[in-house]
PDB file of N, CA and C in Angstrom:
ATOM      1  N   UNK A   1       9.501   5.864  -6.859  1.00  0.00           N
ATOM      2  CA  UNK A   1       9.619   4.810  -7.842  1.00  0.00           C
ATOM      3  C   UNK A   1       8.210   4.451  -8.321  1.00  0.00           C
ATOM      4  N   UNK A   2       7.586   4.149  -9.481  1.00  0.00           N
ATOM      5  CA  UNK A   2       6.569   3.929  -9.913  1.00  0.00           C
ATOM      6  C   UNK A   2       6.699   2.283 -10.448  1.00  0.00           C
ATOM      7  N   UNK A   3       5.337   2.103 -10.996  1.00  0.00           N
ATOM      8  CA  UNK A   3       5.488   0.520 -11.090  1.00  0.00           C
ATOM      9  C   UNK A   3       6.232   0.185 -11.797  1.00  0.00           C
ATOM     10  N   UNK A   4       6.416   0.822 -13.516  1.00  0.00           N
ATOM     11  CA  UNK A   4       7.249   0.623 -14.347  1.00  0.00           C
ATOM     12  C   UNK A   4       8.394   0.455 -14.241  1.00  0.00           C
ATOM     13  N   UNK A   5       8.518   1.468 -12.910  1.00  0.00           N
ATOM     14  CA  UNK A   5      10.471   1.807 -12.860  1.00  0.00           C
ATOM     15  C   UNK A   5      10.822   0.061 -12.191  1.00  0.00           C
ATOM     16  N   UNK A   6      10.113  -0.395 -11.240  1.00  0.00           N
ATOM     17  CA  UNK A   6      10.304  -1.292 -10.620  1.00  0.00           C
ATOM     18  C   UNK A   6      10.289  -2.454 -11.264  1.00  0.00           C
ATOM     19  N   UNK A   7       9.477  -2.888 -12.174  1.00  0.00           N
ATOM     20  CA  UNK A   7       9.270  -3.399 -13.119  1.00  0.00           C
ATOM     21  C   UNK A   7      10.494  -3.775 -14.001  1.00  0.00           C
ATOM     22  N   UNK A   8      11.135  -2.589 -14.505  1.00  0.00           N
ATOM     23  CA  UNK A   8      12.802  -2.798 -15.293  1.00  0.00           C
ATOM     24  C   UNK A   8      13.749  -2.951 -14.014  1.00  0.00           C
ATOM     25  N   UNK A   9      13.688  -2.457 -12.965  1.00  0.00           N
ATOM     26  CA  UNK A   9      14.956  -2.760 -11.787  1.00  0.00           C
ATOM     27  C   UNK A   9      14.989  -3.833 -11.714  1.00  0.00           C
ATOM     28  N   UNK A  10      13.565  -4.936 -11.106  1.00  0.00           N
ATOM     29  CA  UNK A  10      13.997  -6.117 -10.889  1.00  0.00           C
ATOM     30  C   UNK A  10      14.383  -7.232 -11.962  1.00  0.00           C
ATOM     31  N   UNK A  11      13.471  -6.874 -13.510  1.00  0.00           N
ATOM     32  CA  UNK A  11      14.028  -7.242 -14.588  1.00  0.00           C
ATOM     33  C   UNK A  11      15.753  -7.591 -14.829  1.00  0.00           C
ATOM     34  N   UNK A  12      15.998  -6.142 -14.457  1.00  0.00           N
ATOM     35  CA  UNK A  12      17.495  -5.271 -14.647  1.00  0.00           C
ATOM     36  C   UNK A  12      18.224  -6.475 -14.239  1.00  0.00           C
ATOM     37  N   UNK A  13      17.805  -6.491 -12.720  1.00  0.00           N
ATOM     38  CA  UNK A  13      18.835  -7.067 -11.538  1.00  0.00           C
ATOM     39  C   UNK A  13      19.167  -8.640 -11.634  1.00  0.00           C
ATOM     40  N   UNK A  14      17.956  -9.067 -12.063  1.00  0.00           N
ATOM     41  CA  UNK A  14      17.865 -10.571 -12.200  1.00  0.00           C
ATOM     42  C   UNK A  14      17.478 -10.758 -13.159  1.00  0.00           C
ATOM     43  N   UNK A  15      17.714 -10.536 -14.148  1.00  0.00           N
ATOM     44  CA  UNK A  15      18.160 -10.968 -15.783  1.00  0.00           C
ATOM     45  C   UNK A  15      16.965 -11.740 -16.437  1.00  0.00           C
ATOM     46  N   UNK A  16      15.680 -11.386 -16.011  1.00  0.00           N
ATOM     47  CA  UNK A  16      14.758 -11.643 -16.288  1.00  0.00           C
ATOM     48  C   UNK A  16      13.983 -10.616 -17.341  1.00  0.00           C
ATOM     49  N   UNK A  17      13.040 -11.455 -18.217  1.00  0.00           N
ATOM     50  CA  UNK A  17      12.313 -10.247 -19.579  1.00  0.00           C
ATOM     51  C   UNK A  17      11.183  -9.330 -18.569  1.00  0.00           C
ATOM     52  N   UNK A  18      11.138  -8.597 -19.050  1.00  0.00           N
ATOM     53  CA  UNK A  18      10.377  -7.398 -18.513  1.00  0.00           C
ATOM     54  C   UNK A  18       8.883  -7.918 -18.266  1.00  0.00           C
ATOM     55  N   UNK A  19       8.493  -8.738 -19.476  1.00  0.00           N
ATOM     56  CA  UNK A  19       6.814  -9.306 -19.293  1.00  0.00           C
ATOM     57  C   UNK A  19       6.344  -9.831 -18.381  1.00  0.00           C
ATOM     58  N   UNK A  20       7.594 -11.036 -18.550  1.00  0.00           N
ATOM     59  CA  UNK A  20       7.408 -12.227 -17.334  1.00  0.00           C
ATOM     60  C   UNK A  20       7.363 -11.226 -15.857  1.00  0.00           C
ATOM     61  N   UNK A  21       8.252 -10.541 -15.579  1.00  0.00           N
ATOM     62  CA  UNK A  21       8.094  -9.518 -14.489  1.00  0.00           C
ATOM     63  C   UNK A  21       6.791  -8.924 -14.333  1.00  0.00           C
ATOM     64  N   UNK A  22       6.787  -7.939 -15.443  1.00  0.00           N
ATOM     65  CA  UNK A  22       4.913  -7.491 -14.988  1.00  0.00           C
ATOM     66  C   UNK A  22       4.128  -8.259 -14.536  1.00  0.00           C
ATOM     67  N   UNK A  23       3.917  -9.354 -14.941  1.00  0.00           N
ATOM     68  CA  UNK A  23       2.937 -10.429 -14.451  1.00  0.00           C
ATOM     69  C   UNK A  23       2.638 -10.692 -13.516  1.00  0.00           C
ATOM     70  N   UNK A  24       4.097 -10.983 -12.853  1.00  0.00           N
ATOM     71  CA  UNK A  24       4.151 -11.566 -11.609  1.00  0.00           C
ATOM     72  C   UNK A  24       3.899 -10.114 -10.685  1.00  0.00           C
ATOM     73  N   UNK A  25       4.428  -8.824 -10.699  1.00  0.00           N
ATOM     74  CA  UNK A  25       4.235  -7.527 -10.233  1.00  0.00           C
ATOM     75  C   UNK A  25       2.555  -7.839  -9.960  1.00  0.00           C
ATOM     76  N   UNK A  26       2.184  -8.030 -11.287  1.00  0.00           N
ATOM     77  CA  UNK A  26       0.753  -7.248 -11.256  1.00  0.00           C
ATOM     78  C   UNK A  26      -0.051  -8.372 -10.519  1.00  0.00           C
ATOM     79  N   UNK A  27      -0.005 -10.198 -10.509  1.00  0.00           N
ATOM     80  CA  UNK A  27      -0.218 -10.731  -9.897  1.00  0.00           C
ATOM     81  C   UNK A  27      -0.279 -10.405  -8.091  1.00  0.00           C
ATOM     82  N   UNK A  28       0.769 -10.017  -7.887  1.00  0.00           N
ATOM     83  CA  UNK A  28       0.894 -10.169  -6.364  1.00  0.00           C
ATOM     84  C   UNK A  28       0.245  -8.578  -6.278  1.00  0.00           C
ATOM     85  N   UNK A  29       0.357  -7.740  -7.224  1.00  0.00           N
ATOM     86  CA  UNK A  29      -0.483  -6.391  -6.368  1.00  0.00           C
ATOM     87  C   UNK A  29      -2.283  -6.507  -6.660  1.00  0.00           C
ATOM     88  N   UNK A  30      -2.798  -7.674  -7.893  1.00  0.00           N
ATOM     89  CA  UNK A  30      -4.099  -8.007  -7.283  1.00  0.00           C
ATOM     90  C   UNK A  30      -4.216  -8.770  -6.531  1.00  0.00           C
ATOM     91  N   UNK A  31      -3.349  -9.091  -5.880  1.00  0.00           N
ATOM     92  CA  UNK A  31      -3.755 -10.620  -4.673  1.00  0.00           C
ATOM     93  C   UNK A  31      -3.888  -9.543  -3.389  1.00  0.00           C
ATOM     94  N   UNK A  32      -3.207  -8.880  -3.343  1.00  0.00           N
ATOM     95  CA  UNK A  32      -3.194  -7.881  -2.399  1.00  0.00           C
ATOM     96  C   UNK A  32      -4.324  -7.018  -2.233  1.00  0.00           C
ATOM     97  N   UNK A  33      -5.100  -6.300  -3.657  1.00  0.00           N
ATOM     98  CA  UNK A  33      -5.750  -5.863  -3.513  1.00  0.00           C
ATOM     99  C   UNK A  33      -7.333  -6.486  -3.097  1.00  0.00           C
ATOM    100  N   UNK A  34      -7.365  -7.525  -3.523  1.00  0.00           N
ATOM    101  CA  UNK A  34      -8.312  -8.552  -3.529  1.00  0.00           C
ATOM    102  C   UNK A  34      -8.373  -8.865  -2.217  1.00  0.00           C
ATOM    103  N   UNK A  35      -7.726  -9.394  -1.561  1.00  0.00           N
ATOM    104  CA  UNK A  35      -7.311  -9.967  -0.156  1.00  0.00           C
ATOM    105  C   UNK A  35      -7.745  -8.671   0.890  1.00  0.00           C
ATOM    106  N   UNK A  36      -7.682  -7.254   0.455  1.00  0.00           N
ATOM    107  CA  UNK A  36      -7.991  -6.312   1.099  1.00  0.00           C
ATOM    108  C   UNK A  36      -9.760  -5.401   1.084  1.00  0.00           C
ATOM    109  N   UNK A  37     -10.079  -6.057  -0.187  1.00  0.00           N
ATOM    110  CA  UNK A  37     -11.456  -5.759  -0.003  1.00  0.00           C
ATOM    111  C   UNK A  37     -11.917  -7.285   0.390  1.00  0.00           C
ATOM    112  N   UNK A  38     -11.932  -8.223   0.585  1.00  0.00           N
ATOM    113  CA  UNK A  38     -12.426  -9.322   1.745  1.00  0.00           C
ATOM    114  C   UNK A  38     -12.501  -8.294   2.691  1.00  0.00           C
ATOM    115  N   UNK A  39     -11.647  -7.733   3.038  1.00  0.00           N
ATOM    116  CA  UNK A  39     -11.254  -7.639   4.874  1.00  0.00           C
ATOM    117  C   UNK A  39      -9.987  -7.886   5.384  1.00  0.00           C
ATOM    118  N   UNK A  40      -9.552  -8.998   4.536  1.00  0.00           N
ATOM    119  CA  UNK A  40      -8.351  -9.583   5.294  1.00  0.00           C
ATOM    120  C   UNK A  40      -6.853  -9.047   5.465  1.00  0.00           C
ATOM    121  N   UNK A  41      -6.268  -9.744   6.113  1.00  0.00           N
ATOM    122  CA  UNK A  41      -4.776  -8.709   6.476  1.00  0.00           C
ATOM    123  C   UNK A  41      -3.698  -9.453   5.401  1.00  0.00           C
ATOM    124  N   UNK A  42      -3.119  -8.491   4.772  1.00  0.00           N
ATOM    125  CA  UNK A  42      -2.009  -9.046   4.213  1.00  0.00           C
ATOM    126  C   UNK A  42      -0.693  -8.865   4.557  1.00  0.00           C
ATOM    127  N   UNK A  43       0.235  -9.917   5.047  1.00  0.00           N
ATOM    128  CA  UNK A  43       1.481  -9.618   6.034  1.00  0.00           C
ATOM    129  C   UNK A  43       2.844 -10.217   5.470  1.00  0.00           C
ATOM    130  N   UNK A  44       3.708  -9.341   4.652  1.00  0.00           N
ATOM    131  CA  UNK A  44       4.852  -9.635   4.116  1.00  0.00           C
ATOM    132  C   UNK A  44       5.771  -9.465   5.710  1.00  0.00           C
ATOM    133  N   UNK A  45       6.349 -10.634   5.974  1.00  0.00           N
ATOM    134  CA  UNK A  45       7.370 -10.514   6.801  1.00  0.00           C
ATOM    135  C   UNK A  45       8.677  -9.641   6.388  1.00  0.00           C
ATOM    136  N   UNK A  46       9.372  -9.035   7.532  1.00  0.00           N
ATOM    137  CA  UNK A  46      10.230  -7.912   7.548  1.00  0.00           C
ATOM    138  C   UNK A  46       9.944  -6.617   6.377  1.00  0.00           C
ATOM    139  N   UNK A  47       8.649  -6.824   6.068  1.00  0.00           N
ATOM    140  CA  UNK A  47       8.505  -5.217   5.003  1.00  0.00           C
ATOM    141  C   UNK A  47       6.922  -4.507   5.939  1.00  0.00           C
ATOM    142  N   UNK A  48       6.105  -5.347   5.995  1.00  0.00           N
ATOM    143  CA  UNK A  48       5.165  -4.955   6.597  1.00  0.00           C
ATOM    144  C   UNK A  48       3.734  -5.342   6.793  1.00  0.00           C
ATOM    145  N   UNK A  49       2.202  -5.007   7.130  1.00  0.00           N
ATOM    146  CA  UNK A  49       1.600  -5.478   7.058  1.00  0.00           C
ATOM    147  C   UNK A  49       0.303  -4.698   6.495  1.00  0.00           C
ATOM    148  N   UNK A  50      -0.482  -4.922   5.671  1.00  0.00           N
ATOM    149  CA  UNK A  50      -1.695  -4.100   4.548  1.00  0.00           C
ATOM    150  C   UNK A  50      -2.823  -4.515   5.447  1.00  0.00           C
ATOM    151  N   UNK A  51      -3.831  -3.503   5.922  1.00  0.00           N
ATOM    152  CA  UNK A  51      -5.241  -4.060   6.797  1.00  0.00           C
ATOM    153  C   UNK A  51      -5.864  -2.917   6.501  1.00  0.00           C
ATOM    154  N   UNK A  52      -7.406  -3.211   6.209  1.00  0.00           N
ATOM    155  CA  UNK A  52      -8.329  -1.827   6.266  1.00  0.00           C
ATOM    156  C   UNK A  52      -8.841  -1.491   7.494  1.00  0.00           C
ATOM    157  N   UNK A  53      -8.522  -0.473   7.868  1.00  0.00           N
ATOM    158  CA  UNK A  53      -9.730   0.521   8.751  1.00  0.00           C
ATOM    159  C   UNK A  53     -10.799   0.785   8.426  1.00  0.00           C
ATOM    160  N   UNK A  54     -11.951   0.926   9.541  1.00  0.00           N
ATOM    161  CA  UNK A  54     -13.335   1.683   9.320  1.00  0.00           C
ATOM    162  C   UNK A  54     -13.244   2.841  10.004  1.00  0.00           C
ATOM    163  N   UNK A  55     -13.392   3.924   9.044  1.00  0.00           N
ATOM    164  CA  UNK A  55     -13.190   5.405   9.503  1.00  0.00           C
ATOM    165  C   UNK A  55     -15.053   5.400   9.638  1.00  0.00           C
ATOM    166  N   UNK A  56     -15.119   6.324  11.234  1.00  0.00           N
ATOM    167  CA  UNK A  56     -16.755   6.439  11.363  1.00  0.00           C
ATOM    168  C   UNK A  56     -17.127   7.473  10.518  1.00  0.00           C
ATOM    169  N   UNK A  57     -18.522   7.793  10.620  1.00  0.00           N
ATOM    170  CA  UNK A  57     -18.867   9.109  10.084  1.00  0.00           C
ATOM    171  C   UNK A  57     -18.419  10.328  10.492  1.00  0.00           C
ATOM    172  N   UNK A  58     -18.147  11.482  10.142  1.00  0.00           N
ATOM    173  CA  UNK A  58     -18.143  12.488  11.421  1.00  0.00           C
ATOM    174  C   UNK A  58     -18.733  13.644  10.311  1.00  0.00           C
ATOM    175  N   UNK A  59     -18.386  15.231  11.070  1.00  0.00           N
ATOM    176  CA  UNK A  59     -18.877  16.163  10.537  1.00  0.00           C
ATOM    177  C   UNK A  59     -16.861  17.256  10.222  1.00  0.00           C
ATOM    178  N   UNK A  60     -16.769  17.354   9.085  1.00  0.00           N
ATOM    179  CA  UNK A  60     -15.675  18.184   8.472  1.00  0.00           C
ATOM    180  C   UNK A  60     -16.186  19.434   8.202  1.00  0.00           C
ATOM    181  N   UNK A  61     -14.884  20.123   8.101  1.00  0.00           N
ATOM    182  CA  UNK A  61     -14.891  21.701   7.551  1.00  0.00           C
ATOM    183  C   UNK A  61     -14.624  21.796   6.137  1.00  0.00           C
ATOM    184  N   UNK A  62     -15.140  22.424   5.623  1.00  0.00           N
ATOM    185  CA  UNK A  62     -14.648  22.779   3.793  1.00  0.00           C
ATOM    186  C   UNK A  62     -13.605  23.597   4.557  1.00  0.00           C
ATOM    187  N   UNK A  63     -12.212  23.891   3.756  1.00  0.00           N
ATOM    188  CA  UNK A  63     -11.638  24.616   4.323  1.00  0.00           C
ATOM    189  C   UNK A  63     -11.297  25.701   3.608  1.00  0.00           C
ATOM    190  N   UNK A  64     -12.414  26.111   2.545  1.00  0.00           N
ATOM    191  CA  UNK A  64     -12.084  27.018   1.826  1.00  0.00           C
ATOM    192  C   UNK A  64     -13.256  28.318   2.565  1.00  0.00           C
ATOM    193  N   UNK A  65     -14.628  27.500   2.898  1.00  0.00           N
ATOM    194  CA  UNK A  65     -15.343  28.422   3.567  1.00  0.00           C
ATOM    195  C   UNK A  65     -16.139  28.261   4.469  1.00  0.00           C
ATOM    196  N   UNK A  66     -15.183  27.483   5.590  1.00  0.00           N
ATOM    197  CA  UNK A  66     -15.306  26.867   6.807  1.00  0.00           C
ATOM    198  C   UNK A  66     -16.642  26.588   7.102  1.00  0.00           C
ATOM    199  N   UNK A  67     -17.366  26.081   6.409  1.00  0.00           N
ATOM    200  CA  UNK A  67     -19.007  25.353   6.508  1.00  0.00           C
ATOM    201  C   UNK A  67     -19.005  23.992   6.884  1.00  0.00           C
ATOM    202  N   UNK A  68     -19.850  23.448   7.973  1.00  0.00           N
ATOM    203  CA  UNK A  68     -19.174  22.377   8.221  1.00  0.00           C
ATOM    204  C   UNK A  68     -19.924  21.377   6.995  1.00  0.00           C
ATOM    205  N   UNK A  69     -19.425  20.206   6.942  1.00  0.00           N
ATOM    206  CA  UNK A  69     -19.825  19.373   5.970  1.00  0.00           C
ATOM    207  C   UNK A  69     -19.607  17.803   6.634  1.00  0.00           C
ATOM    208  N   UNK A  70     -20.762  17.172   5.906  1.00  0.00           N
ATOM    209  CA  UNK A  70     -21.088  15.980   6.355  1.00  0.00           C
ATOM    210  C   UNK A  70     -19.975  14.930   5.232  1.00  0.00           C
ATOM    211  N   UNK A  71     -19.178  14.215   6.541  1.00  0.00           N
ATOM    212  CA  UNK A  71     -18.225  12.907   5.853  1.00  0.00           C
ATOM    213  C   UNK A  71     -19.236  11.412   6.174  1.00  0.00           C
ATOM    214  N   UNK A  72     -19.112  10.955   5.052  1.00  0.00           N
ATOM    215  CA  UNK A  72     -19.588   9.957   5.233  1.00  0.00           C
ATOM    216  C   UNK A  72     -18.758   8.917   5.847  1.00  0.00           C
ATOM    217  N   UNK A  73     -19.157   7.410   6.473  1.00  0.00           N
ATOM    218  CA  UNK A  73     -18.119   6.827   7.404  1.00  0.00           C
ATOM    219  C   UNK A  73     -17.628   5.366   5.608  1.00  0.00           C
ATOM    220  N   UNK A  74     -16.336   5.274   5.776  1.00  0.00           N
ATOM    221  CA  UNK A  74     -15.583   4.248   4.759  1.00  0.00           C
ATOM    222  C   UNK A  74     -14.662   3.266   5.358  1.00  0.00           C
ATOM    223  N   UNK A  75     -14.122   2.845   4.494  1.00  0.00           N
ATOM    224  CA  UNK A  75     -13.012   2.126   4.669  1.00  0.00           C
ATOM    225  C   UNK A  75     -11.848   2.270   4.160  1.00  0.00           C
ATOM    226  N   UNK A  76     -10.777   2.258   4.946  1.00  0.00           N
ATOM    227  CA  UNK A  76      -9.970   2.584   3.963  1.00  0.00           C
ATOM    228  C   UNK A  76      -8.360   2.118   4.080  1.00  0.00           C
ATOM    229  N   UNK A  77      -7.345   2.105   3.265  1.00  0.00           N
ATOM    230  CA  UNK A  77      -6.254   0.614   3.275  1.00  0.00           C
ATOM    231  C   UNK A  77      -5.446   1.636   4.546  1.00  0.00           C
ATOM    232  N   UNK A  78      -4.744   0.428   5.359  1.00  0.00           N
ATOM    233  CA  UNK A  78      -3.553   1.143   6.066  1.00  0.00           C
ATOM    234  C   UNK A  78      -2.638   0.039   5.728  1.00  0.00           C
ATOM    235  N   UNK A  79      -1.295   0.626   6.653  1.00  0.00           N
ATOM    236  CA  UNK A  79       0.027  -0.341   6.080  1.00  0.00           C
ATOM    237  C   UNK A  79       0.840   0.252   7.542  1.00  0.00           C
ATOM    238  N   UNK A  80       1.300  -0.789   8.076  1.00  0.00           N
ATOM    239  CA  UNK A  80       1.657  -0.570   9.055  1.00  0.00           C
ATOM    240  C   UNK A  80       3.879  -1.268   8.792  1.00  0.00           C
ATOM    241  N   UNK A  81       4.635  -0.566   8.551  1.00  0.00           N
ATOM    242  CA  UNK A  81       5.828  -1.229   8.638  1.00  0.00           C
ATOM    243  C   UNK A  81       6.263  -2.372   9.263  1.00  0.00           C
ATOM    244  N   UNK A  82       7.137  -3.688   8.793  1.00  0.00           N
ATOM    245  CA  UNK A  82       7.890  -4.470   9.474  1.00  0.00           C
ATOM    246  C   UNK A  82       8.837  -3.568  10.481  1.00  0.00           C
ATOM    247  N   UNK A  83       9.347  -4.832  11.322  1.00  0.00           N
ATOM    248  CA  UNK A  83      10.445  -4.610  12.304  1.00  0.00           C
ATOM    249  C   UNK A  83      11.933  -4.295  11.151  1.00  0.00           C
ATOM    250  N   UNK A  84      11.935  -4.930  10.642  1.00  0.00           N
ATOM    251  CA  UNK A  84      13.278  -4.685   9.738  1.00  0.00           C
ATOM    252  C   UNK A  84      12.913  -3.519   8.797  1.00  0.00           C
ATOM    253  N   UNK A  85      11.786  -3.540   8.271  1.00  0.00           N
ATOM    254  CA  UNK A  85      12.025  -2.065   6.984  1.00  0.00           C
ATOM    255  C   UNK A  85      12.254  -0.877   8.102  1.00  0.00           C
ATOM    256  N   UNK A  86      11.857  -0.993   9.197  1.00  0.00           N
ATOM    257  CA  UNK A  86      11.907  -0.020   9.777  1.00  0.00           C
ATOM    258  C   UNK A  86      13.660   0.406  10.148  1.00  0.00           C
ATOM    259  N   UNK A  87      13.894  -0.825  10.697  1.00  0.00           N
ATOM    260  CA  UNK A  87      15.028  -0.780  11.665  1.00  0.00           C
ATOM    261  C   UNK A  87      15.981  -0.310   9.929  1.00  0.00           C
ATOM    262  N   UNK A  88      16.035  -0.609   9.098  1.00  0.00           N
ATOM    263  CA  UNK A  88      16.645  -0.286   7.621  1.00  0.00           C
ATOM    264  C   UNK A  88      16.645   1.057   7.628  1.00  0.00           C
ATOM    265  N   UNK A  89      15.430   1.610   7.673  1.00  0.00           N
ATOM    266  CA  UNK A  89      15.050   3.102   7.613  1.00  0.00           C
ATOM    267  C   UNK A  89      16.169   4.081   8.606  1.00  0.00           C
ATOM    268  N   UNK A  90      16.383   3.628   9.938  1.00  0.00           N
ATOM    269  CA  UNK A  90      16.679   4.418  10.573  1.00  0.00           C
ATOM    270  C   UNK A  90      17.756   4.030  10.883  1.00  0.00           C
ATOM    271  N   UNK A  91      18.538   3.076  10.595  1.00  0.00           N
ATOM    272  CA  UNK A  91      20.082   3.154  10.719  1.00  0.00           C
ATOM    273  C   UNK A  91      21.316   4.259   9.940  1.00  0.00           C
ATOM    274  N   UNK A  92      21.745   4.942  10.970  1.00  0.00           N
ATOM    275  CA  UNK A  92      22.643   5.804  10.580  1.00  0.00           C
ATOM    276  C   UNK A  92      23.496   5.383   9.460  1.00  0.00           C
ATOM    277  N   UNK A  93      24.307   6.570   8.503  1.00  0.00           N
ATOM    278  CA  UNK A  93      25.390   5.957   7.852  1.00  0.00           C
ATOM    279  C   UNK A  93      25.186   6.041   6.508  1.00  0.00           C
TER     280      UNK A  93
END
């Protein structure tokens, strides 16, 4: 699903104009993004929780001609599932 599509579903579903939707979409995915270069954790109950890692430096392979190559150390987003998206996921049926 891409943003757009999501964008007309929830429109769709709840009889709301498409604009007013983006807004609010695009609102809560810069609050998110914002909130994640602070540092800080962002935690939607029963869907999941957004936190960055610090990956160290190390040394990689090109893997086209196995030379090793220098990675530099970053940061970078993880997302760890709720108890319920999960338990959703894996119920039979």
């Amino acid at each position: 699903m891409t943003r757009s599509d999501l964008i007309a579903r929830i429109a769709q579903r709840r009889g709301l104009y498409q604009r007013d939707v983006e807004r609010v979409v695009s609102a809560v995915f810069e609050e998110v993004t914002e909130a994640l270069a602070r540092g800080d954790r962002v935690e939607l109950r029963g869907f999941g929780a957004f936190s960055v890692k610090q990956r160290d430096s190390r040394t990689g392979r090109n893997p086209r001609t196995g030379e090793a190559v220098a990675v530099d150390a970053k940061v970078v987003p993880f997302f760890k599932t709720g108890k319920q998206l999960r338990e959703r996921l894996n119920t039979e049926g």
